[in-house]
N, C-alpha and C. Protein backbone atom coordinates (compact mmCIF):
# COMPACT_ATOMS: atom_id res chain seq x y z
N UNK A 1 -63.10 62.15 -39.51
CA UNK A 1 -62.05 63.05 -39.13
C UNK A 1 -61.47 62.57 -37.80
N UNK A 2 -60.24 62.24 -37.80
CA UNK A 2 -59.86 61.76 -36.67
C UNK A 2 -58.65 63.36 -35.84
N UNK A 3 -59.33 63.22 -34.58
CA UNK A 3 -58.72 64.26 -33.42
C UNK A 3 -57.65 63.58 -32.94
N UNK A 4 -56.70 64.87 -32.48
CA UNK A 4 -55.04 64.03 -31.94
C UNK A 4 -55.60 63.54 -30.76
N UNK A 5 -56.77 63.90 -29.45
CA UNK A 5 -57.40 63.47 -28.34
C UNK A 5 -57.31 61.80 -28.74
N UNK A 6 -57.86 61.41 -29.59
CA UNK A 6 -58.04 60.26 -29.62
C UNK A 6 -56.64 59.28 -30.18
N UNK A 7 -56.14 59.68 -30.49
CA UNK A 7 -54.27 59.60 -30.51
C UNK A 7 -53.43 58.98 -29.74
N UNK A 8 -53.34 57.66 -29.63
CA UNK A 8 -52.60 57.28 -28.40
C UNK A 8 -51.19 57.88 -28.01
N UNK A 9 -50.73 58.35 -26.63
CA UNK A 9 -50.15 59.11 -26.69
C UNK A 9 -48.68 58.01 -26.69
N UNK A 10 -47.48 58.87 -27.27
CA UNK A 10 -46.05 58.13 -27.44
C UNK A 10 -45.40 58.65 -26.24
N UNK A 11 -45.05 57.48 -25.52
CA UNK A 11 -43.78 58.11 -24.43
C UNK A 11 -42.81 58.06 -24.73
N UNK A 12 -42.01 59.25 -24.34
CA UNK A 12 -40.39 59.26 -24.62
C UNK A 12 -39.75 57.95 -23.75
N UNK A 13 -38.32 57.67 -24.29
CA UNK A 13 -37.46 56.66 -24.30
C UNK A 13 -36.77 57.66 -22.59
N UNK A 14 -36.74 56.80 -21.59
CA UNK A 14 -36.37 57.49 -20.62
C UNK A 14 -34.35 57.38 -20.96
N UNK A 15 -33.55 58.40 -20.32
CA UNK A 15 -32.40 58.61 -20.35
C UNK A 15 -31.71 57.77 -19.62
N UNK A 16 -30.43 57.35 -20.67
CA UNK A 16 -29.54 55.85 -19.20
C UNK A 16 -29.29 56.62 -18.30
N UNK A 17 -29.38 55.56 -17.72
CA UNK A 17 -28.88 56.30 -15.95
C UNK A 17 -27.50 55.55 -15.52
N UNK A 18 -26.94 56.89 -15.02
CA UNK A 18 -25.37 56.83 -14.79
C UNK A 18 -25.15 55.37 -14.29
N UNK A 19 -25.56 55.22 -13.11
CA UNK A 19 -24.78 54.12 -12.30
C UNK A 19 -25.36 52.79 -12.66
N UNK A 20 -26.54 52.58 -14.42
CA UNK A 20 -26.35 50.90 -14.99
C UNK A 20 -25.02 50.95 -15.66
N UNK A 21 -25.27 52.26 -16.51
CA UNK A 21 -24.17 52.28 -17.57
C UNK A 21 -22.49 52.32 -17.56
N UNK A 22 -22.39 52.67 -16.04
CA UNK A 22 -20.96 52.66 -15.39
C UNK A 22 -20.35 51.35 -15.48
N UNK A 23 -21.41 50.49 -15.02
CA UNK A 23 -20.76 48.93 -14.50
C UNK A 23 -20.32 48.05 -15.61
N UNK A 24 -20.17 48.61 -16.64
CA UNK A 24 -20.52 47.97 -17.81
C UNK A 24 -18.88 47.83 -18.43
N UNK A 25 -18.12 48.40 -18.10
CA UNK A 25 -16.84 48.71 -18.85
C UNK A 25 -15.35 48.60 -17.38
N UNK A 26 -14.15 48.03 -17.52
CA UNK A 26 -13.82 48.17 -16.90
C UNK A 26 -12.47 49.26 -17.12
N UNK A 27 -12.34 50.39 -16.22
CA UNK A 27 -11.60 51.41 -16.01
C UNK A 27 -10.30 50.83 -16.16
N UNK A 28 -9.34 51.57 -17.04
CA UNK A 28 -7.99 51.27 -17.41
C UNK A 28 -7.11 52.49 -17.22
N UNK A 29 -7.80 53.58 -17.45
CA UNK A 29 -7.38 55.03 -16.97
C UNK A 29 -7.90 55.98 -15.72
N UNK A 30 -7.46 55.54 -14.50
CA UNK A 30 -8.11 56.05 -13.60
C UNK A 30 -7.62 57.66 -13.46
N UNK A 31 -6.99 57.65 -13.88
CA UNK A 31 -5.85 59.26 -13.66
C UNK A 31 -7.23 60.19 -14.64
N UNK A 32 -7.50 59.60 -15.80
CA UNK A 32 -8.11 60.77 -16.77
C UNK A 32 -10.07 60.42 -16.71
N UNK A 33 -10.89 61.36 -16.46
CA UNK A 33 -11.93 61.32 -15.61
C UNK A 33 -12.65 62.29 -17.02
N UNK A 34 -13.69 61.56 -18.05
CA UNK A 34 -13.91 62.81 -19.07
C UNK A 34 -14.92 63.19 -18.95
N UNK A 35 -15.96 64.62 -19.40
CA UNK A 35 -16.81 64.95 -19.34
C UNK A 35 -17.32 65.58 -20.97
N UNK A 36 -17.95 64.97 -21.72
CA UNK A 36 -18.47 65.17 -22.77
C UNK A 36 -19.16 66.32 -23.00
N UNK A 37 -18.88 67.59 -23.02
CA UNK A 37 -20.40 68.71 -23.40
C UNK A 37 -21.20 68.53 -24.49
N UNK A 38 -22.49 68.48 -24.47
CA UNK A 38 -23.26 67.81 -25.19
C UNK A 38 -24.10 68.98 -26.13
N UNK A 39 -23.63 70.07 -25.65
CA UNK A 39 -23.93 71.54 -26.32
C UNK A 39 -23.20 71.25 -27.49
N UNK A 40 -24.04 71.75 -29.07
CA UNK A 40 -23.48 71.23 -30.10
C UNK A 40 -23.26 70.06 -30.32
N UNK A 41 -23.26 69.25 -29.69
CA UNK A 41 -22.74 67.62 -30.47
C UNK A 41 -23.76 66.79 -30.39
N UNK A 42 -25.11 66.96 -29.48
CA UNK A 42 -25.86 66.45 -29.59
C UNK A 42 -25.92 65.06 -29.16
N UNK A 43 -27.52 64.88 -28.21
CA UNK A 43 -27.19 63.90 -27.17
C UNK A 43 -27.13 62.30 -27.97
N UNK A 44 -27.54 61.81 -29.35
CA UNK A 44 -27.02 61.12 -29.63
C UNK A 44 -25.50 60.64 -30.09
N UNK A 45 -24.63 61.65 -30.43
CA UNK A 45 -23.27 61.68 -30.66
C UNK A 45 -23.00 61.43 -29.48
N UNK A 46 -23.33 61.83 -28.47
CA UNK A 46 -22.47 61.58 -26.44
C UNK A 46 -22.39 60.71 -26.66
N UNK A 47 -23.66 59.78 -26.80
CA UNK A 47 -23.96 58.63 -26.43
C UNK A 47 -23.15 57.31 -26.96
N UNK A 48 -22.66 57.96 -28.07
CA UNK A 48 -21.63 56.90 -29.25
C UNK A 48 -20.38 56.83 -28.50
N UNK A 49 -19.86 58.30 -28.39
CA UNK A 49 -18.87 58.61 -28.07
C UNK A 49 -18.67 57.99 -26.45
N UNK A 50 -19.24 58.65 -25.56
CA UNK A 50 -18.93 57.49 -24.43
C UNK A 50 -19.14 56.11 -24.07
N UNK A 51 -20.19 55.73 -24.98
CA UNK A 51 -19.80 54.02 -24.72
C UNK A 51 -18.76 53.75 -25.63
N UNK A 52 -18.32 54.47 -27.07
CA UNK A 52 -16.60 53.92 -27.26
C UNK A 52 -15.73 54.11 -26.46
N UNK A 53 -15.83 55.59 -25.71
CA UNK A 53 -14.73 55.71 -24.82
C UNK A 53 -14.52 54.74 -23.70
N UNK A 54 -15.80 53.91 -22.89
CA UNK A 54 -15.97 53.46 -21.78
C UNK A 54 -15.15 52.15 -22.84
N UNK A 55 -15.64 51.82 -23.76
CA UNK A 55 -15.10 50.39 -24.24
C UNK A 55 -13.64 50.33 -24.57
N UNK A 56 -12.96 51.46 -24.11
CA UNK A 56 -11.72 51.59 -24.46
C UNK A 56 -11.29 52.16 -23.01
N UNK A 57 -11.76 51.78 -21.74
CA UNK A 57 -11.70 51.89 -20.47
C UNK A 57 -11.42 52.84 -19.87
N UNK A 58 -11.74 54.19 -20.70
CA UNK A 58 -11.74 55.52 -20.19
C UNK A 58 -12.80 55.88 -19.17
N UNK A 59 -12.92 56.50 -18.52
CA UNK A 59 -14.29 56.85 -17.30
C UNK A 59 -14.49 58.37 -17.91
N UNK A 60 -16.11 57.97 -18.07
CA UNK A 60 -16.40 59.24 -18.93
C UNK A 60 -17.99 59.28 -17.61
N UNK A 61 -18.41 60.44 -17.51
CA UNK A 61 -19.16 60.87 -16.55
C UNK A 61 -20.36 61.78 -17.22
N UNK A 62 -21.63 61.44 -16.99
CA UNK A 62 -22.68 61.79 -17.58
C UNK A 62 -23.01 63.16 -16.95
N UNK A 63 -22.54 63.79 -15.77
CA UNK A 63 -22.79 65.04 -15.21
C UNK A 63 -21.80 65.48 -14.85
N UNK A 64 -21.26 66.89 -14.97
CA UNK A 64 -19.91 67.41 -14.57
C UNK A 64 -19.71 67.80 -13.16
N UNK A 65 -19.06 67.24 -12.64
CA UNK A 65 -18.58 67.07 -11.33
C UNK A 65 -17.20 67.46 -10.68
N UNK A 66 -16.59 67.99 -9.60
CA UNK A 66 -15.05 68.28 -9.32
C UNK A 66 -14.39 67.05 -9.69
N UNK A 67 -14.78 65.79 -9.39
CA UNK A 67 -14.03 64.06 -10.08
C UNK A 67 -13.66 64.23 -11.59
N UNK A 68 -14.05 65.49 -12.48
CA UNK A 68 -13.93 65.83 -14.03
C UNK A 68 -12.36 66.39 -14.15
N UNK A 69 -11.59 65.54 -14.73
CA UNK A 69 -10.37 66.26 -15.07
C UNK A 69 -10.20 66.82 -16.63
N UNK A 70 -11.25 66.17 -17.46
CA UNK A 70 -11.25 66.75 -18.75
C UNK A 70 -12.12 66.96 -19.43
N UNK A 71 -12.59 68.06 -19.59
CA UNK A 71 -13.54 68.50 -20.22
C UNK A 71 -13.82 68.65 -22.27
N UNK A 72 -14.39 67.73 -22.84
CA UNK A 72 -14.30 67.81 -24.28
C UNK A 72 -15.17 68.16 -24.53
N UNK A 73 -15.16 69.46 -25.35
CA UNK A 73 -16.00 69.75 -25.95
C UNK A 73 -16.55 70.39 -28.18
N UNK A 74 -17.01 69.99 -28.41
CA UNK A 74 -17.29 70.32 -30.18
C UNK A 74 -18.12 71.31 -31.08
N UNK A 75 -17.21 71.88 -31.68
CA UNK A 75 -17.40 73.43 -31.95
C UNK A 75 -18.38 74.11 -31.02
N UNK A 76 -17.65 74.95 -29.95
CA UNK A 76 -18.34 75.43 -29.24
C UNK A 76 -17.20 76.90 -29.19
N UNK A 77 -17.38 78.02 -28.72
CA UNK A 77 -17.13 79.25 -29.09
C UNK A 77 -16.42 78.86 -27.38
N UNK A 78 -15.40 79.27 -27.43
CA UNK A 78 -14.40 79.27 -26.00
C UNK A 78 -14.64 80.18 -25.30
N UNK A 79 -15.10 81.31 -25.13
CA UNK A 79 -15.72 82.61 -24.43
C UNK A 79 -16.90 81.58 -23.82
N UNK A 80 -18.10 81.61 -24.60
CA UNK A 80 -18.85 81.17 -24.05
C UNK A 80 -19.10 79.75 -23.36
N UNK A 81 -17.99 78.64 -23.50
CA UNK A 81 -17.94 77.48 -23.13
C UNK A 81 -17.37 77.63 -21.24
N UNK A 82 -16.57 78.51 -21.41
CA UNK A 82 -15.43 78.89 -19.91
C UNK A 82 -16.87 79.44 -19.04
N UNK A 83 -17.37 80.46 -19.90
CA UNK A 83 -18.64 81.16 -18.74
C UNK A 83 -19.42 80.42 -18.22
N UNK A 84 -19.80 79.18 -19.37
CA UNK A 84 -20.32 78.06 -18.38
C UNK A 84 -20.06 77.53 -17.61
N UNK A 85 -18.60 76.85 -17.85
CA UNK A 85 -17.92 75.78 -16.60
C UNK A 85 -17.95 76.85 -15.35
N UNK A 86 -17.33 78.04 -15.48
CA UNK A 86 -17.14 78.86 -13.86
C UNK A 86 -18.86 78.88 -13.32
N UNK A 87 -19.83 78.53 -14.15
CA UNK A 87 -21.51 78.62 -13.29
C UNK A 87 -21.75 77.69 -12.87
N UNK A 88 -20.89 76.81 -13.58
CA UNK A 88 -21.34 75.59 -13.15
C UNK A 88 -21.66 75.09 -11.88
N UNK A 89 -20.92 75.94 -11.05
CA UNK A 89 -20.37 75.42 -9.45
C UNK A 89 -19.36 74.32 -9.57
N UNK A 90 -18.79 74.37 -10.06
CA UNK A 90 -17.53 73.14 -9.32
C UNK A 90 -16.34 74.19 -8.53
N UNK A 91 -15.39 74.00 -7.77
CA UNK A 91 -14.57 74.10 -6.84
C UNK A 91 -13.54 75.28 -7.65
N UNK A 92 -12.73 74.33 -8.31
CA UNK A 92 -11.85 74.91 -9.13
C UNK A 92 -11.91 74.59 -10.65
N UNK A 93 -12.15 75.72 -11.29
CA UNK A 93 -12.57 75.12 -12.65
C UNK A 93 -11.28 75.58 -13.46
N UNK A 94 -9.98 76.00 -12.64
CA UNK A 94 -8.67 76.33 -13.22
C UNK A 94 -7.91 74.97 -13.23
N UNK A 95 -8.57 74.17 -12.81
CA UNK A 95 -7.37 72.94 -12.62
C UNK A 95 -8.24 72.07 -14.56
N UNK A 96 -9.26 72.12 -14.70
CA UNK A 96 -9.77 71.30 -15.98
C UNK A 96 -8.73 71.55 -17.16
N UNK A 97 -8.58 70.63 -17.47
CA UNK A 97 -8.31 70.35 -19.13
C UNK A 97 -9.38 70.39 -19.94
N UNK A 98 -9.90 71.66 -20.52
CA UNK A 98 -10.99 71.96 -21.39
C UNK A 98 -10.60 71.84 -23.11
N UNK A 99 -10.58 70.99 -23.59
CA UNK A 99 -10.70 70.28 -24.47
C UNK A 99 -11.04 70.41 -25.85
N UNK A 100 -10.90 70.23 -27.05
CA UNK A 100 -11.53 70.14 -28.42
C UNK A 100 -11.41 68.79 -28.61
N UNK A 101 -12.59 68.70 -29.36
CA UNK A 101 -12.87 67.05 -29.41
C UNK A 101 -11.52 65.80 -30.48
N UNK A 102 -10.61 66.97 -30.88
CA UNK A 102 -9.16 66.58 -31.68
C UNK A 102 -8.51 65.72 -30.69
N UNK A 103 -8.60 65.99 -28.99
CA UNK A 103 -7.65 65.20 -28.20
C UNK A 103 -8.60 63.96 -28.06
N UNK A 104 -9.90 63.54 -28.22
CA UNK A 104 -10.63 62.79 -27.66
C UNK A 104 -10.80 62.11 -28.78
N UNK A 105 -10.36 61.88 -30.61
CA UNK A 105 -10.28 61.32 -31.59
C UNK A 105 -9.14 61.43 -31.40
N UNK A 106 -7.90 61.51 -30.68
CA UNK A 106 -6.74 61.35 -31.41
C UNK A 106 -6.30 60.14 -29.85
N UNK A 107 -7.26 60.20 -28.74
CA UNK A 107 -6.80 59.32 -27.32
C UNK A 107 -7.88 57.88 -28.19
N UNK A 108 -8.43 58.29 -28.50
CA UNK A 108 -9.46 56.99 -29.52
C UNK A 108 -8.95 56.32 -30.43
N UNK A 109 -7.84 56.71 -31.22
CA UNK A 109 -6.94 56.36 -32.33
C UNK A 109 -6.23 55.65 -31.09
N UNK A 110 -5.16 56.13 -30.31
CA UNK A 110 -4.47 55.47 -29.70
C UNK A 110 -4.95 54.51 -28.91
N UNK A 111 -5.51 54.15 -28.06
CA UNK A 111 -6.53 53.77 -26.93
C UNK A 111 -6.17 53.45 -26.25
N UNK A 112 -5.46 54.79 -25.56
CA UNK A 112 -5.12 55.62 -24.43
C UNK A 112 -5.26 57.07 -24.22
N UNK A 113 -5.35 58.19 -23.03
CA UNK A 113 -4.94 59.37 -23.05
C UNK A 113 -3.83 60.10 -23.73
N UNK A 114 -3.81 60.63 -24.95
CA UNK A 114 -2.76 61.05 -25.21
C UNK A 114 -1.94 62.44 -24.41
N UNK A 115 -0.74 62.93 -24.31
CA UNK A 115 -0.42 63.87 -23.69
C UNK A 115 -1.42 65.46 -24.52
N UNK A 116 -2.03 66.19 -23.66
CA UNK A 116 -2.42 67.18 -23.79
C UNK A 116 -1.35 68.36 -24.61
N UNK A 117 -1.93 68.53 -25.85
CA UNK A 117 -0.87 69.87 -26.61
C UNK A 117 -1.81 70.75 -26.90
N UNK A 118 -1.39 72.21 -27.20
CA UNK A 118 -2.21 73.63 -27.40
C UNK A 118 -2.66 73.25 -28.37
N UNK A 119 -2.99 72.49 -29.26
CA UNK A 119 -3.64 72.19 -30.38
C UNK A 119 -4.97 71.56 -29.87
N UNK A 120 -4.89 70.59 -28.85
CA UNK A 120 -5.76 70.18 -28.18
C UNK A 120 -6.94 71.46 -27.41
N UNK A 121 -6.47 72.12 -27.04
CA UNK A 121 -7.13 73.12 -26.06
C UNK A 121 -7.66 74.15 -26.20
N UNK A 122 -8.75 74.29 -25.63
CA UNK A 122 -9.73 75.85 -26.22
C UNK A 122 -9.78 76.46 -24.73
N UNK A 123 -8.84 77.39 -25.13
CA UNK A 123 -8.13 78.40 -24.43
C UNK A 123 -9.18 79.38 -23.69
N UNK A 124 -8.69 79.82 -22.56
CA UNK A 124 -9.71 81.03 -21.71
C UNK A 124 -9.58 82.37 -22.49
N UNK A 125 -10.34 82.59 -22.80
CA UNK A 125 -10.33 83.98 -23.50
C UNK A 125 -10.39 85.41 -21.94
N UNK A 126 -10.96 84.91 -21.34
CA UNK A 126 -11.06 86.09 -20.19
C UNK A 126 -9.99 86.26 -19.28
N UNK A 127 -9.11 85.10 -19.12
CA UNK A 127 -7.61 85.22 -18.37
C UNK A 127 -7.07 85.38 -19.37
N UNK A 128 -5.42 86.42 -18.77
CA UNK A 128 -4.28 85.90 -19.79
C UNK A 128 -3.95 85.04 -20.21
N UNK A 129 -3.37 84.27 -18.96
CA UNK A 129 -2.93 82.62 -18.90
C UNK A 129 -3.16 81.43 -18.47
N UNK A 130 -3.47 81.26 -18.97
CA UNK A 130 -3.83 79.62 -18.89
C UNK A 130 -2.96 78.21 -18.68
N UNK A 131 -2.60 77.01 -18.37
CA UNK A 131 -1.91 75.97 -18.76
C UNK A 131 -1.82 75.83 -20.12
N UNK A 132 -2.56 75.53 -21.17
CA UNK A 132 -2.89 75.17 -22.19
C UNK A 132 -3.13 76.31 -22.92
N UNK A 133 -2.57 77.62 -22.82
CA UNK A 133 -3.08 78.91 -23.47
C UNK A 133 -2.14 78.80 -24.80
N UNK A 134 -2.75 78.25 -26.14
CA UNK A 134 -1.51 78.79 -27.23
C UNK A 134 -1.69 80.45 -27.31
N UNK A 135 -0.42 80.14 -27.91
CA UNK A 135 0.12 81.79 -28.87
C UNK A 135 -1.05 82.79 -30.06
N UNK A 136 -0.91 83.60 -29.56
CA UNK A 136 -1.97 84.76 -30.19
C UNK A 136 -1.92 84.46 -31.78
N UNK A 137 -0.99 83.96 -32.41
CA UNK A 137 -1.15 83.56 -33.54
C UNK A 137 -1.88 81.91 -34.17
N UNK A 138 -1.32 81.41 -33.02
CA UNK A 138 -2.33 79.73 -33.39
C UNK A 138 -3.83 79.93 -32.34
N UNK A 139 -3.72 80.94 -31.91
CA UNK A 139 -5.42 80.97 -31.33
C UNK A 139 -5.95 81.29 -32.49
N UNK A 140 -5.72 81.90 -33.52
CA UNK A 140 -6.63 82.55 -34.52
C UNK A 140 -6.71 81.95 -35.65
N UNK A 141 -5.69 80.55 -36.12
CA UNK A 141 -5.71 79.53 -36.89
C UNK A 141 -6.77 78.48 -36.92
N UNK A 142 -7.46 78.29 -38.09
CA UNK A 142 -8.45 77.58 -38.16
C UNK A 142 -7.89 75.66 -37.45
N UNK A 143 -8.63 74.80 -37.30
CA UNK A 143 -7.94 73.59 -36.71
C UNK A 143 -7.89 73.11 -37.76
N UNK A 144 -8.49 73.19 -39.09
CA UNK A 144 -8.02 72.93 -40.52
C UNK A 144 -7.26 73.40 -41.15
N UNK A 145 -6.41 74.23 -40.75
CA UNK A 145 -5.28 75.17 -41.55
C UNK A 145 -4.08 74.19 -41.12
N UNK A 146 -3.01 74.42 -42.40
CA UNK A 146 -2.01 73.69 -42.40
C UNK A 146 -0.98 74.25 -41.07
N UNK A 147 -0.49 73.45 -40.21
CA UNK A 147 0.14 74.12 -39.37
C UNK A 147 1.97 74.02 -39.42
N UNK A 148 1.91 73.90 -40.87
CA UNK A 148 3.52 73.84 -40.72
C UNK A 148 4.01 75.64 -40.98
N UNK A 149 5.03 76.18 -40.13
CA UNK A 149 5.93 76.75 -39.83
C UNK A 149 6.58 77.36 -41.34
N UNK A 150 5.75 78.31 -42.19
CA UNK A 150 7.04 79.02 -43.07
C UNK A 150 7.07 80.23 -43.32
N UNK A 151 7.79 80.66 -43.63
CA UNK A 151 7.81 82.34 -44.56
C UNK A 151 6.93 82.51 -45.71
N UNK A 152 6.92 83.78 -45.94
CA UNK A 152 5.93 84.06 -47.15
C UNK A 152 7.02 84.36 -47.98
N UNK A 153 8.30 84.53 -47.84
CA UNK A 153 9.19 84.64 -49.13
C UNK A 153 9.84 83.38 -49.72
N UNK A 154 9.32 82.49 -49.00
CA UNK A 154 9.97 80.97 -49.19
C UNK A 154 8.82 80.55 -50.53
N UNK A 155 9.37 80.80 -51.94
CA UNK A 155 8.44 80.08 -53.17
C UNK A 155 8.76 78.74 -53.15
N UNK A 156 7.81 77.87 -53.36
CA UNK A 156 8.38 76.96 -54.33
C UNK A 156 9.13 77.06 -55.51
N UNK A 157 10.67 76.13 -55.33
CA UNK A 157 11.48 76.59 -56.15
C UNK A 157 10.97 75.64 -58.12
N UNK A 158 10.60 74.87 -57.42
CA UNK A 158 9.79 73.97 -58.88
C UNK A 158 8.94 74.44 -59.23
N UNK A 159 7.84 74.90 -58.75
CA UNK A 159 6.80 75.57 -59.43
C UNK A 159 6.74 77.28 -59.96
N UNK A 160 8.06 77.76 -59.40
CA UNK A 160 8.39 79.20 -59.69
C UNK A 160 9.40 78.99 -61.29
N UNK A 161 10.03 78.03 -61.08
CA UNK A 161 10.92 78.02 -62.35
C UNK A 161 10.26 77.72 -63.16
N UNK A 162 9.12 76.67 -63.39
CA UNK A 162 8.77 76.18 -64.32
C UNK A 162 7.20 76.98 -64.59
N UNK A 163 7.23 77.66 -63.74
CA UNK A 163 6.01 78.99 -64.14
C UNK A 163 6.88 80.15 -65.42
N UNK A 164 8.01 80.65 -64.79
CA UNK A 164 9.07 81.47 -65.72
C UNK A 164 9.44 80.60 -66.92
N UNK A 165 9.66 79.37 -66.97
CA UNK A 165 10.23 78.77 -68.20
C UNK A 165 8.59 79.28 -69.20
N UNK A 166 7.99 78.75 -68.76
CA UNK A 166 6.46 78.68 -69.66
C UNK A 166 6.75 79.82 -70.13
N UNK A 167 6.31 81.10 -69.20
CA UNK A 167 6.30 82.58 -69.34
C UNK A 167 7.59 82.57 -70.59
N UNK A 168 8.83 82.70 -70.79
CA UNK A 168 9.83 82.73 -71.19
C UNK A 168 9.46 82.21 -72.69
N UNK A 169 9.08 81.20 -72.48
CA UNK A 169 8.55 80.41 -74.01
C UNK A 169 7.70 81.11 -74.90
N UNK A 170 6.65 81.30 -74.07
CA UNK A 170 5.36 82.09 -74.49
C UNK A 170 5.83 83.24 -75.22
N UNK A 171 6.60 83.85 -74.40
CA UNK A 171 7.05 85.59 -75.05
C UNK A 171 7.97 85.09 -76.50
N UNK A 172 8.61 84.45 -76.38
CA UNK A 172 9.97 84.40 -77.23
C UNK A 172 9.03 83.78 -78.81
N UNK A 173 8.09 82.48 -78.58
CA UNK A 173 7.40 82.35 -79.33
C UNK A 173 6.44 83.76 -79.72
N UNK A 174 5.60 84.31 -79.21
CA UNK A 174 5.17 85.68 -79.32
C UNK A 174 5.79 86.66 -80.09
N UNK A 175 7.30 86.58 -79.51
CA UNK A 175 8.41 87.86 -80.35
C UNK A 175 8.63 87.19 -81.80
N UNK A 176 8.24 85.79 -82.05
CA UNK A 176 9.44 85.63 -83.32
C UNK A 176 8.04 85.55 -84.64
N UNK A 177 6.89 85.92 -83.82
CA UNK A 177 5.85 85.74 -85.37
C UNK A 177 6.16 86.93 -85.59
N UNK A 178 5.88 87.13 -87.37
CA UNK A 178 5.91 88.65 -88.28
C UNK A 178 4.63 89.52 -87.49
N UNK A 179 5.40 90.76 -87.75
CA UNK A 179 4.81 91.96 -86.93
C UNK A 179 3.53 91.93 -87.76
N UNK A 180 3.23 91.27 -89.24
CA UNK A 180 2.06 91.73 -90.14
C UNK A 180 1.25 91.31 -89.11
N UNK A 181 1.58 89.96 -88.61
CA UNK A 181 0.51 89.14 -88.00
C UNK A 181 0.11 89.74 -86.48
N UNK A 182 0.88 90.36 -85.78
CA UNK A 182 0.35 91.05 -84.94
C UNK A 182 -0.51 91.83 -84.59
N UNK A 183 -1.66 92.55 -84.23
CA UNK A 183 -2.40 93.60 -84.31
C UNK A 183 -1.95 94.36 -83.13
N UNK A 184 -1.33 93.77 -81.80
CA UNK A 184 -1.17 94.93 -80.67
C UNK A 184 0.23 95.25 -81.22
N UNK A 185 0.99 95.92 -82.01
CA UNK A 185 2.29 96.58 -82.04
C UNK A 185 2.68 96.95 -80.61
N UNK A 186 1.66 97.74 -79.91
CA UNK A 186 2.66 98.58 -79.09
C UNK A 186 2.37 97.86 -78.16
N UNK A 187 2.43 97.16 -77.73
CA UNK A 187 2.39 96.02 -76.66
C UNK A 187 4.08 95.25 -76.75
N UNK A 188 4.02 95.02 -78.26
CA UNK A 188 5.71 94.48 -78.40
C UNK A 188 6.69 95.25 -78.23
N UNK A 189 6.21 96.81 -78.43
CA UNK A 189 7.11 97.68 -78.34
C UNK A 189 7.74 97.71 -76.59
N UNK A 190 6.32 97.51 -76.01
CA UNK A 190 6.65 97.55 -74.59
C UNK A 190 7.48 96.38 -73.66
């Protein structure tokens, strides 16, 4: 019977440390400064994600600091993401660009910062207003919902006609068999 005592013990893999992993990439965007939240995304996803970002000469920062101008973060509930940053202690946490990880795959596609849009941004729920605050109606839109712009009286005009042609067919074929063959009469009557 073997005891875990006698078990040689496994040491954990110690964590990179900021200032090897800095030197490694050279900065092309000094203006945009990112900070990855690692709540939900999990510290192996960071880890992908900022050495692509660094290899695409973004400066991405392993601890959040006032030097943080953008904060990305992945499915994380916006109430509770804001209550963090204000504990955080940094200075002013009204000046951040707080983030969904859509602007940080879509500056990765480009490879550059793209301009910041309300689609990008997970809004303060505890202020009114915000920089980046969308409209009470696209706050409540899934980021998978189609976001084009229409009416609910606007049908498709092809798929409405050719729903009625069918319908139209159906009945007229329906009306022209002998009534013997029918069993609902009063259905035709109607």
């Amino acid at each position: 019977m073997i005891h875990a005592s006698m078990l040689p013990r496994v040491k954990k893999r110690p964590r990179p440390v900021e200032a090897s992993a800095r030197g490694q990439e050279e900065v092309k965007f000094n203006e945009v400064t990112v900070y990855l939240v690692e709540r939900k995304m999990g510290s192996s996803r960071r880890s992908f994600l900022t050495s692509l970002a660094r290899s695409k000469g973004f400066r991405v920062e392993y601890v959040l600091s006032d030097e943080v101008t953008h904060v990305v973060a992945e499915d994380n509930q916006a109430g509770a993401l804001w209550a963090w940053l204000r504990g955080s202690g940094l200075r002013d946490v009204s000046r951040l660009q707080v983030l969904d990880i859509s602007w940080f795959t879509d500056s990765m596609r480009e490879g550059r910062p793209v301009t910041v849009e309300t689609r990008h941004c997970i809004p303060d729920t505890s202020s009114t207003v915000t920089e980046c605050s969308p409209s009470t109606a696209a706050a409540n839109v899934s980021q998978y919902a189609c976001q084009r712009r229409t009416t609910t009286e606007n049908h498709n005009k092809i798929f409405t006609v050719r729903k009625n042609n069918i319908y139209n067919h159906t009945l007229l074929n329906f009306m022209s068999l002998p009534k013997s063959l029918l069993s609902y009469s009063t259905f035709i009557a109607a």
